[in-house]
Protein backbone atom coordinates (compact mmCIF):
# COMPACT_ATOMS: atom_id res chain seq x y z
CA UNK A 1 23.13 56.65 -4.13
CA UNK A 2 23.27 54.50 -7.46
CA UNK A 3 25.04 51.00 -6.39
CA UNK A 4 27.67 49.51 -8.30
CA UNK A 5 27.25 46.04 -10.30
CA UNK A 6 29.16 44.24 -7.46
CA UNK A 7 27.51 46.11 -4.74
CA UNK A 8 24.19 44.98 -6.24
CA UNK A 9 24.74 41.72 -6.18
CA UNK A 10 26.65 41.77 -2.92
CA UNK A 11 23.27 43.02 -1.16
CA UNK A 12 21.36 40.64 -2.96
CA UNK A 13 23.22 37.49 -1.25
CA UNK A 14 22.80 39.45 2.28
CA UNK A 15 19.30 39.46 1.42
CA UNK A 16 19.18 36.00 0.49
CA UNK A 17 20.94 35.09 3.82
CA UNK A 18 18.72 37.19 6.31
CA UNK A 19 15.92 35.79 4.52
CA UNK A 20 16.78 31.87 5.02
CA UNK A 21 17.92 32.94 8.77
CA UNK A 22 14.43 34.52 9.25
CA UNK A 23 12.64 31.04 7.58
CA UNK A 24 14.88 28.91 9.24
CA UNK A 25 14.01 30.16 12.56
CA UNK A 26 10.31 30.10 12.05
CA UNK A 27 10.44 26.84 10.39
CA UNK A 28 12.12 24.97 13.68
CA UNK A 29 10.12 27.03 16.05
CA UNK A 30 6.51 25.55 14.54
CA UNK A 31 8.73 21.87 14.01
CA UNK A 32 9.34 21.88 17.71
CA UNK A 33 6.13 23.29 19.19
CA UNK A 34 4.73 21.38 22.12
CA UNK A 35 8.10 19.19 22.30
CA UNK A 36 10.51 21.54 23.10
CA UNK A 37 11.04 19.82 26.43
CA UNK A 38 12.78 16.68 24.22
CA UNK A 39 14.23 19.06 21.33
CA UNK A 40 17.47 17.88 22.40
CA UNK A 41 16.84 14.78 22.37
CA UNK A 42 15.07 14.73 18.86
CA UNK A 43 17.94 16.48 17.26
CA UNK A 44 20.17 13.71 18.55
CA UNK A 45 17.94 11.62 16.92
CA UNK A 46 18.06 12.93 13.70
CA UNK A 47 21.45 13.00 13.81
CA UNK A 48 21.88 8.99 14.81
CA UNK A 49 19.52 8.01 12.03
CA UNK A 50 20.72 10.68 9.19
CA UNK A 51 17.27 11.56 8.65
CA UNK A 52 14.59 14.49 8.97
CA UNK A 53 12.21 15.65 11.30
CA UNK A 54 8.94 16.84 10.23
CA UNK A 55 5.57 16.94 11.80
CA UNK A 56 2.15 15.14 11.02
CA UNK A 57 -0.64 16.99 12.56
CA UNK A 58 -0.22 17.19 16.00
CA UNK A 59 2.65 14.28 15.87
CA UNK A 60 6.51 15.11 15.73
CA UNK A 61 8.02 12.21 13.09
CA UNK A 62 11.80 11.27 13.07
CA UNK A 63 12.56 9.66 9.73
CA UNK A 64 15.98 8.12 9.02
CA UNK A 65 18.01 4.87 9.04
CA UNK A 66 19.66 2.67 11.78
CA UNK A 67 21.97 0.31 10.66
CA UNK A 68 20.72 0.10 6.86
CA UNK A 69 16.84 -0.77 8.09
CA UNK A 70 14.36 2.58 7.16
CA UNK A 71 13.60 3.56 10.84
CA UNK A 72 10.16 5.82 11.70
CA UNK A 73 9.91 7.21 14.97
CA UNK A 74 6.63 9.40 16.52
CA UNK A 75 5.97 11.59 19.37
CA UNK A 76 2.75 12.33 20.35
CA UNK A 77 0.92 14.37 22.99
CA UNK A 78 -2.16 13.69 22.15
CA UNK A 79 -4.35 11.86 24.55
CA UNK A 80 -5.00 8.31 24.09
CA UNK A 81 -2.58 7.90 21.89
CA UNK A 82 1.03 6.09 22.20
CA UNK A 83 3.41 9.07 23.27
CA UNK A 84 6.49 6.92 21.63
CA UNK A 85 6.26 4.64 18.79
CA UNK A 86 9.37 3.33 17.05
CA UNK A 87 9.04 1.14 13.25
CA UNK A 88 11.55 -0.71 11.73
CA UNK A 89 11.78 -2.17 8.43
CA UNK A 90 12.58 -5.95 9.07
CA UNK A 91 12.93 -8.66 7.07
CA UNK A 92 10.20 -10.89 8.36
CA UNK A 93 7.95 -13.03 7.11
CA UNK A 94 5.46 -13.74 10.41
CA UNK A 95 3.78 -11.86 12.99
CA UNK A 96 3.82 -11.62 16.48
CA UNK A 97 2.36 -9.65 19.44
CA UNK A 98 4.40 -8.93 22.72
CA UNK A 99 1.90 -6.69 24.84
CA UNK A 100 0.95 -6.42 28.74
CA UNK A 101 -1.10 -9.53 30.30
CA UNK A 102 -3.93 -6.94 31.25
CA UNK A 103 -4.61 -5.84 27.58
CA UNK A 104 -6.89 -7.17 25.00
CA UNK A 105 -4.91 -7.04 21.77
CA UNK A 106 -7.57 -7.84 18.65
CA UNK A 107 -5.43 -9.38 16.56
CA UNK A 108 -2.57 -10.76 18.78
CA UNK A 109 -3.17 -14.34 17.10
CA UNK A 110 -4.32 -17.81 18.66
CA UNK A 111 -1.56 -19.28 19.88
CA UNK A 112 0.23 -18.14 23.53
CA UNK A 113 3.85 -18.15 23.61
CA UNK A 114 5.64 -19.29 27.53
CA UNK A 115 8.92 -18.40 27.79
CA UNK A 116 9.44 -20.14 30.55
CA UNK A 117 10.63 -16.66 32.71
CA UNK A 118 8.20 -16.53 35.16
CA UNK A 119 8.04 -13.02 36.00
CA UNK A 120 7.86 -11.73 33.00
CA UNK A 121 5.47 -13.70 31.30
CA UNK A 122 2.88 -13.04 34.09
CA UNK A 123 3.82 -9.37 32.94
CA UNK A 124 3.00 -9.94 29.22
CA UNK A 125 1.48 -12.01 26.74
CA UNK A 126 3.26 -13.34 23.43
CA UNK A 127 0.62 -14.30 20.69
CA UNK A 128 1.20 -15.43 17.50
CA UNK A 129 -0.61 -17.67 14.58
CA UNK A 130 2.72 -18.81 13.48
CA UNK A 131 4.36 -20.42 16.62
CA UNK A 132 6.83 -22.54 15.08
CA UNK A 133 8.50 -19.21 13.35
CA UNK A 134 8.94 -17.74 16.38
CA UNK A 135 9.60 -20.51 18.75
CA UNK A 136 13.15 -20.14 16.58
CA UNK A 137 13.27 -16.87 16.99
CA UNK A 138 12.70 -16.50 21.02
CA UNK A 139 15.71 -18.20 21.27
CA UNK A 140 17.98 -16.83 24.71
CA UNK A 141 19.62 -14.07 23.32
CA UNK A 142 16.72 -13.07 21.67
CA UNK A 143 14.51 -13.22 24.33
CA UNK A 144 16.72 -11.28 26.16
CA UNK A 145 16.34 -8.36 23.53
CA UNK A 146 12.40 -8.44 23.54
CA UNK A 147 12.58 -7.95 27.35
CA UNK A 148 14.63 -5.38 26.83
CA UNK A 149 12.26 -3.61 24.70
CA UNK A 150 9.72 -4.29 27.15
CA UNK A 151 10.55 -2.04 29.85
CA UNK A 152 7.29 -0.68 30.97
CA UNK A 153 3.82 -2.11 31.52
CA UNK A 154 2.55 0.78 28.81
CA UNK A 155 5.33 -1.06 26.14
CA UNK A 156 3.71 -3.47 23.51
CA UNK A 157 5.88 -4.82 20.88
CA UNK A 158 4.83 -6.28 17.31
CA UNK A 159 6.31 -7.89 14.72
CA UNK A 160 4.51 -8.19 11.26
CA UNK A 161 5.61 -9.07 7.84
CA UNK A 162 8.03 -6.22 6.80
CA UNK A 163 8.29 -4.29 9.90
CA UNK A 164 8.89 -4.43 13.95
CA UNK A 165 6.53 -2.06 15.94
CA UNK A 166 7.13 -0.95 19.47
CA UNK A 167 4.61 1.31 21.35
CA UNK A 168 4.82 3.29 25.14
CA UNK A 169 2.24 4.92 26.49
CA UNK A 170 4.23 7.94 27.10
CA UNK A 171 7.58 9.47 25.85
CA UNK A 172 10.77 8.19 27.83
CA UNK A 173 12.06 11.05 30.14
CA UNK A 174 14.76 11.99 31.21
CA UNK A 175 17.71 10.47 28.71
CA UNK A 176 15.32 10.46 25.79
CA UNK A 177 17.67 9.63 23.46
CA UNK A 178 19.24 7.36 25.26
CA UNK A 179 16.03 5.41 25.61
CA UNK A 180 15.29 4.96 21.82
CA UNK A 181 19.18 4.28 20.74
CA UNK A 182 18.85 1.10 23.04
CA UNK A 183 15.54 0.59 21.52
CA UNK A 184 17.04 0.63 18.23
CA UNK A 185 19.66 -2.06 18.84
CA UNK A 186 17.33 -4.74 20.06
CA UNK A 187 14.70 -3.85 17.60
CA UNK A 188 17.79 -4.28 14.77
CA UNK A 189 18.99 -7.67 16.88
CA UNK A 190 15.37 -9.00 16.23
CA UNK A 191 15.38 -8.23 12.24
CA UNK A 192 18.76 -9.64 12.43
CA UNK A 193 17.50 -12.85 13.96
CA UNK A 194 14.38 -12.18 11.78
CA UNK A 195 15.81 -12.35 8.72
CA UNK A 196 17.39 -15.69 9.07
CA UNK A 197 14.10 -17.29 9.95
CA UNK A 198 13.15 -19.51 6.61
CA UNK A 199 9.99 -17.40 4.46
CA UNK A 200 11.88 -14.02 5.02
CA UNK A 201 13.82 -14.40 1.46
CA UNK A 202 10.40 -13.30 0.15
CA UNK A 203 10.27 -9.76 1.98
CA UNK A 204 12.22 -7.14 0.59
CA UNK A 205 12.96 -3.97 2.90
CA UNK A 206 14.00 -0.70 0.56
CA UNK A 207 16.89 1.47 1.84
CA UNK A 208 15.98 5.03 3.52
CA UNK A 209 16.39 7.73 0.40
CA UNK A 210 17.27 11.02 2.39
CA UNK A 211 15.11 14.32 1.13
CA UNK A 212 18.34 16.77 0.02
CA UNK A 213 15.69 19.39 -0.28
CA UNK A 214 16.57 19.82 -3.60
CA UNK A 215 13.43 22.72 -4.05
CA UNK A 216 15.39 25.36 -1.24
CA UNK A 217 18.87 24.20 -2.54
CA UNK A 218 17.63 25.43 -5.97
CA UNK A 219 16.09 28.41 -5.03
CA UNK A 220 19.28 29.65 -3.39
CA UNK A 221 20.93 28.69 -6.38
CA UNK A 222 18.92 30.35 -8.25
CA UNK A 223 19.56 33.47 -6.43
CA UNK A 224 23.05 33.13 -6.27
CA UNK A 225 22.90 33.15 -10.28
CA UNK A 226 20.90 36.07 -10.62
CA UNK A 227 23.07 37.85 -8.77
CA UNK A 228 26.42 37.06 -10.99
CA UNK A 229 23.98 37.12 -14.19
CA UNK A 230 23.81 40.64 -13.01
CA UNK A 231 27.05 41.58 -12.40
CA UNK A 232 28.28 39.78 -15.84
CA UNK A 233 25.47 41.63 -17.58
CA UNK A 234 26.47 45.01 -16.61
CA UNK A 235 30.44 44.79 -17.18
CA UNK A 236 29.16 43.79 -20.36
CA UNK A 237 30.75 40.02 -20.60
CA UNK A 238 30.03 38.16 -23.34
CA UNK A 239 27.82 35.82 -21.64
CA UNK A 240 27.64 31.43 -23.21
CA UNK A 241 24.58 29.94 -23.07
CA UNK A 242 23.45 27.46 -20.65
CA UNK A 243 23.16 23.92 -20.97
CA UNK A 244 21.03 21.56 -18.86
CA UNK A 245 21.20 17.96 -18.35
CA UNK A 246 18.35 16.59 -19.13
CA UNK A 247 17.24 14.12 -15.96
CA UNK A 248 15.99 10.65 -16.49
CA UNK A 249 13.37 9.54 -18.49
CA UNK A 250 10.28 8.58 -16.44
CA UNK A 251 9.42 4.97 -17.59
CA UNK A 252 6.66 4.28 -20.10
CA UNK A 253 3.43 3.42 -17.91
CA UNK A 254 4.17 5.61 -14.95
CA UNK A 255 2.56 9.45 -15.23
CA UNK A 256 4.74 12.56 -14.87
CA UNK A 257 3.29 13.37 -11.30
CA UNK A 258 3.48 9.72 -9.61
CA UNK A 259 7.06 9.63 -10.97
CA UNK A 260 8.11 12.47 -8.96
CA UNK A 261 7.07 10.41 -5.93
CA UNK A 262 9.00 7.60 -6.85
CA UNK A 263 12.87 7.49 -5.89
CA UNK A 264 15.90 6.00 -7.64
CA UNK A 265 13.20 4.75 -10.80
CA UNK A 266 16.61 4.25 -13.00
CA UNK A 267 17.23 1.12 -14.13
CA UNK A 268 13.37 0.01 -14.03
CA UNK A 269 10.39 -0.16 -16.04
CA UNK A 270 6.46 -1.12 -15.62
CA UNK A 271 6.30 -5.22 -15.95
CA UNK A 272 4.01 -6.49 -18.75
CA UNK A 273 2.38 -9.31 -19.32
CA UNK A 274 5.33 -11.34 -20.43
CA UNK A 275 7.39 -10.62 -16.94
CA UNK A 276 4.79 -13.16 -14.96
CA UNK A 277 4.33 -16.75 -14.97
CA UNK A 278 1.88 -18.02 -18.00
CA UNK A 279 -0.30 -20.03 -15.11
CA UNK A 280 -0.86 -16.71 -13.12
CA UNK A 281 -1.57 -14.84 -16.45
CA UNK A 282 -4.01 -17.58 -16.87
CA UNK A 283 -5.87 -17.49 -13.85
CA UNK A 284 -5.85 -13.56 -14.23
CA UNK A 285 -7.81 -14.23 -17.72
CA UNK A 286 -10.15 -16.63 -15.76
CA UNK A 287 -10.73 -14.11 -13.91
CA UNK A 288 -12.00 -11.86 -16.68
CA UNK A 289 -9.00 -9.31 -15.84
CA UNK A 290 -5.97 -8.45 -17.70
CA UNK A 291 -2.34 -8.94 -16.22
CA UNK A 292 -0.03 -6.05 -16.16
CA UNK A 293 2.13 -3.82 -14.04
CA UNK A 294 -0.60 -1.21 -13.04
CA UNK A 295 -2.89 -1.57 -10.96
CA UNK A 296 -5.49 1.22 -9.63
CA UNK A 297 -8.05 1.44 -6.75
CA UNK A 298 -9.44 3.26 -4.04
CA UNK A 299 -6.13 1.97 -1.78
CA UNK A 300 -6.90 4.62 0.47
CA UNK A 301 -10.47 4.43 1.35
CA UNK A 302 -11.25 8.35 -0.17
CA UNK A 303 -14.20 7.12 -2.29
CA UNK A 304 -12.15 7.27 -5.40
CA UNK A 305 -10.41 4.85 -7.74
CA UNK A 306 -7.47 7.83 -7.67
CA UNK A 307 -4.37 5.16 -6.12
CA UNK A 308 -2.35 3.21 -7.99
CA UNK A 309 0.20 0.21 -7.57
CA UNK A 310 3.11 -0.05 -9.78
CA UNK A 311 4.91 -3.40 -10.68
CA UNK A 312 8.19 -2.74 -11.60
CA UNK A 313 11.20 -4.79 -12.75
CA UNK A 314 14.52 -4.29 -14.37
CA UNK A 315 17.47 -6.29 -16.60
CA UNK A 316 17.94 -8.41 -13.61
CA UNK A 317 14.37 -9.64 -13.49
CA UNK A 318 13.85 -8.38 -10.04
CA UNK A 319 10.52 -7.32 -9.18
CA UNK A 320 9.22 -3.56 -7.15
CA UNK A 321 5.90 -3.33 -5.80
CA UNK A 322 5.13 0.78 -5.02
CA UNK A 323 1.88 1.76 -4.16
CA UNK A 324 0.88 5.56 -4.43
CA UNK A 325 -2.13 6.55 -2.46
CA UNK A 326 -3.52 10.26 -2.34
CA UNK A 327 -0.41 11.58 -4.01
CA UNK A 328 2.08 9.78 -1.58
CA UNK A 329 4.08 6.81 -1.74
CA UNK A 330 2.60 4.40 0.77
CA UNK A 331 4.48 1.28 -0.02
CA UNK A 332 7.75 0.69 -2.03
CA UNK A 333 9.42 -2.85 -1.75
CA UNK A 334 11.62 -5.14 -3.65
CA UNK A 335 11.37 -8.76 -4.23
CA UNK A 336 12.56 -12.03 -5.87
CA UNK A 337 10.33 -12.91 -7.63
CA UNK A 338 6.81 -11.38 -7.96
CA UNK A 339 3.45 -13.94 -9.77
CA UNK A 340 0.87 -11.46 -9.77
CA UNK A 341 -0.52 -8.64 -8.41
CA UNK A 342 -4.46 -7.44 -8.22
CA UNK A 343 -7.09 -5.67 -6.87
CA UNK A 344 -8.85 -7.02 -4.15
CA UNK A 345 -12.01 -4.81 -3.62
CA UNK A 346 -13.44 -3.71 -0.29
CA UNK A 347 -16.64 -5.48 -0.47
CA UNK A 348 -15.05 -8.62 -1.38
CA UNK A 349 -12.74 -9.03 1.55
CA UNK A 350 -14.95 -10.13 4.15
CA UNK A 351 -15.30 -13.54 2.04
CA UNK A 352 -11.63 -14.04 1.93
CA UNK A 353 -10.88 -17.11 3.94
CA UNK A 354 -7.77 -16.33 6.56
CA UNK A 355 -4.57 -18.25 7.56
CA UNK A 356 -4.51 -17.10 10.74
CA UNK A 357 -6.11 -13.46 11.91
CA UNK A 358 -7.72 -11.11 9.21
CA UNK A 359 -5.90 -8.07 8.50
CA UNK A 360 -7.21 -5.39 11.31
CA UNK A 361 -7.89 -2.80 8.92
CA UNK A 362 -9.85 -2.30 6.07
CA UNK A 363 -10.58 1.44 4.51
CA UNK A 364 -10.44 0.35 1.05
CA UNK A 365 -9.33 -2.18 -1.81
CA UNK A 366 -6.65 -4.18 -0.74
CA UNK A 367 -3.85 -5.85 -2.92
CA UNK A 368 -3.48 -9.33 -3.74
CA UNK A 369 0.54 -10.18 -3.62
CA UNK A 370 1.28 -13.35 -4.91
CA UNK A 371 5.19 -14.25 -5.08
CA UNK A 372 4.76 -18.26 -6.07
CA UNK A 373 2.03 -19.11 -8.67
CA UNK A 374 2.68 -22.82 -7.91
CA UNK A 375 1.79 -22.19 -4.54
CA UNK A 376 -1.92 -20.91 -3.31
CA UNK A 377 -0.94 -20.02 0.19
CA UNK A 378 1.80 -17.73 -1.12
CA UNK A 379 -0.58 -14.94 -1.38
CA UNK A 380 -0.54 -11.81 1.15
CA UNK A 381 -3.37 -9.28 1.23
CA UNK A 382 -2.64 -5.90 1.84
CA UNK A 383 -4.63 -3.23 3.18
CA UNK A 384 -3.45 0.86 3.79
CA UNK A 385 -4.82 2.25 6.99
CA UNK A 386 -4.25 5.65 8.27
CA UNK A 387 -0.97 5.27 9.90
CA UNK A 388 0.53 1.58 8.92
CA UNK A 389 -0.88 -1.60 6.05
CA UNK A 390 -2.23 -3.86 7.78
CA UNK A 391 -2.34 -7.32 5.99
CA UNK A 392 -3.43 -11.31 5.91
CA UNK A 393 -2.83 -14.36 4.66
CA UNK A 394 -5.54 -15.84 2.50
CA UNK A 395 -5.63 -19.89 2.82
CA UNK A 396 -5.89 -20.09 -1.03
CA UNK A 397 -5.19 -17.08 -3.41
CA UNK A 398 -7.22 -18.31 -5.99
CA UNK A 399 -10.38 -18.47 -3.84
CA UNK A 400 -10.33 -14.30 -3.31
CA UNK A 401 -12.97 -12.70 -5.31
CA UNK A 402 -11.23 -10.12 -7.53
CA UNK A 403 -15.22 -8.59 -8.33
């Protein structure tokens, strides 16, 4: 039987729609393998944060936004590691480590916090190398929210510049969702209270860019054309040629394939030479290096100089720092104002001098961020690990080795 025109392309959108039923059920049946028991829950999830799920290994990852703070949430079944832990993107400028009495944490910081509850600080430990920062920010109500958080004696809580961490040693059942949504407003009350801590103008937390998964949309779309290409072809329509928008133009400095890793890149271009202070282009020189908005390394600790860091800015003289690191974006942050960024190789970090603990992980070169020139303890190093960047204060940015 010889099909129609319409008929043909009729059968081609069936076949289109079996076909995305067919992947759609295979792709949530691997998503949700070994965490069915919580698929509810992690649906919910998705939902409250208007994000994605997606998996990392062994690891089920919930990626979205709470209350305009990029929120990253993993489950995990594997043993010895945390079964629940919850970031948030916080404007803060110190660190601080909330973990059981009983547990060693390595880089928890020198000073202990009292909070004068009894009970619970028998239960846990508050350590910090910057105790005036967050003597204002344990203030009552806030104190009240960081017991909250610490409901369990598996629950350790941290707070470093950029982000709030909170770890359990298993995942919350029953009312799973529940759990984390009440998670998710204390964590938020803390970057609230955070945020209006002096030193956290100079952190600059990006918005959560939601995947539209532009690739399937197109390939439906694609589809969908073919089949009324088809049927226009054959009842012989004159057909008008197609016009495409061209998309924006990837700024000078930044390759093809890191640009396509990089969101929302109108509006701002690689800084030069001319967009940084004339002491820290100095000092740069002294160094026998040359200041500009690129910077490449072995970020990632593979062996190769393959990673890059980008300096960006734009008409308003605002400054991006996004660091790409085996083909991913690993860091992408806004600030003020921005004196310098460089290289800080492996083997020269164990000379850096510290304000307060050493960064807990190093892989590979680290990044020197400098946001005040004038000022030499302005610097923060920062290091990727596997998972999180861990990072440090120098005492004096001019006295780290770039070499």
């Amino acid at each position: 039987m010889t099909l129609t025109p319409v008929q043909t392309a009729i059968a081609i959108l069936v076949a289109l729609a079996f076909v995305g039923v067919i992947i759609q059920y295979v792709t949530l049946t691997r998503r949700f393998a070994g965490f069915q028991f919580i698929g509810g829950a992690i649906r919910g999830l998705r939902k409250t944060l208007k994000g994605e799920i997606s998996r990392d290994g062994p690891d089920l990852v919930v990626v979205g936004e709470y209350r305009e703070l990029p929120v990253f949430v993993r489950f995990s079944n594997t043993l010895g590691e945390a079964g629940l832990t919850i970031h948030m993107a916080a404007q803060a400028a110190f660190g601080v480590s909330v973990a059981p009495a009983s547990v060693e944490v390595a880089d928890a910081g020198h000073h202990e916090i009292r909070t004068g509850d009894t009970a619970f600080d028998n239960r846990f430990s508050i350590r910090t190398d910057q105790p005036t920062q967050v003597s204002l920010l344990l203030t009552r109500p806030m104190l009240s929210q960081v017991q909250k958080l610490c409901c369990s004696s598996q629950t350790a809580l941290h707070m470093r510049p950029g982000e709030i961490e909170l770890t359990e040693g298993a995942i919350p059942q029953p009312q799973t969702w529940e759990h984390i949504v009440l998670h998710l407003q204390s964590m938020r009350a803390l970057a609230e209270a955070a945020r209006a801590i002096p030193g956290s103008e100079t952190i600059r937390v990006a918005r959560y860019q939601r995947d539209r998964h532009i690739p399937g949309r197109v390939a439906i779309a694609i589809g969908v054309i073919a089949a009324v290409i088809l049927v226009v072809g054959s009842s012989e329509v004159q057909k008008q040629p197609l016009t495409v928008e061209a998309g924006p133009a990837v700024p000078a400095g930044i390759t093809p394939n890191d640009a396509v890793n990089i969101r929302n890149l109108e509006g701002w271009r690689v800084a030069t030479a001319e967009d940084f202070p004339g002491d820290a282009r100095s000092w740069i020189r002294g160094a026998g290096l040359e200041m500009n908005g690129t910077v490449t390394g072995d970020f990632s600790g593979n062996g190769a100089d393959n990673d890059v860091a980008y300096v960006l800015t734009n008409d308003k003289h605002q400054f991006r720092l996004v660091v790409i690191a085996n083909h991913a974006t690993r860091y992408d942050a806004q600030f003020g104002s921005l004196a310098l960024v460089a290289r800080i190789p492996k083997d020269s970090a164990a000379s850096v001098q510290w304000n307060g603990a050493p960064p807990e992980t190093v892989n590979g070169d680290g990044l020197l961020v400098v946001t005040n020139s004038q000022d030499r303890a302005s610097g923060i190093a920062m290091f990727l690990g596997p998972e999180r960047i861990a990072s440090g204060a120098p005492t004096d940015y001019q006295a780290v080795s770039l070499h």
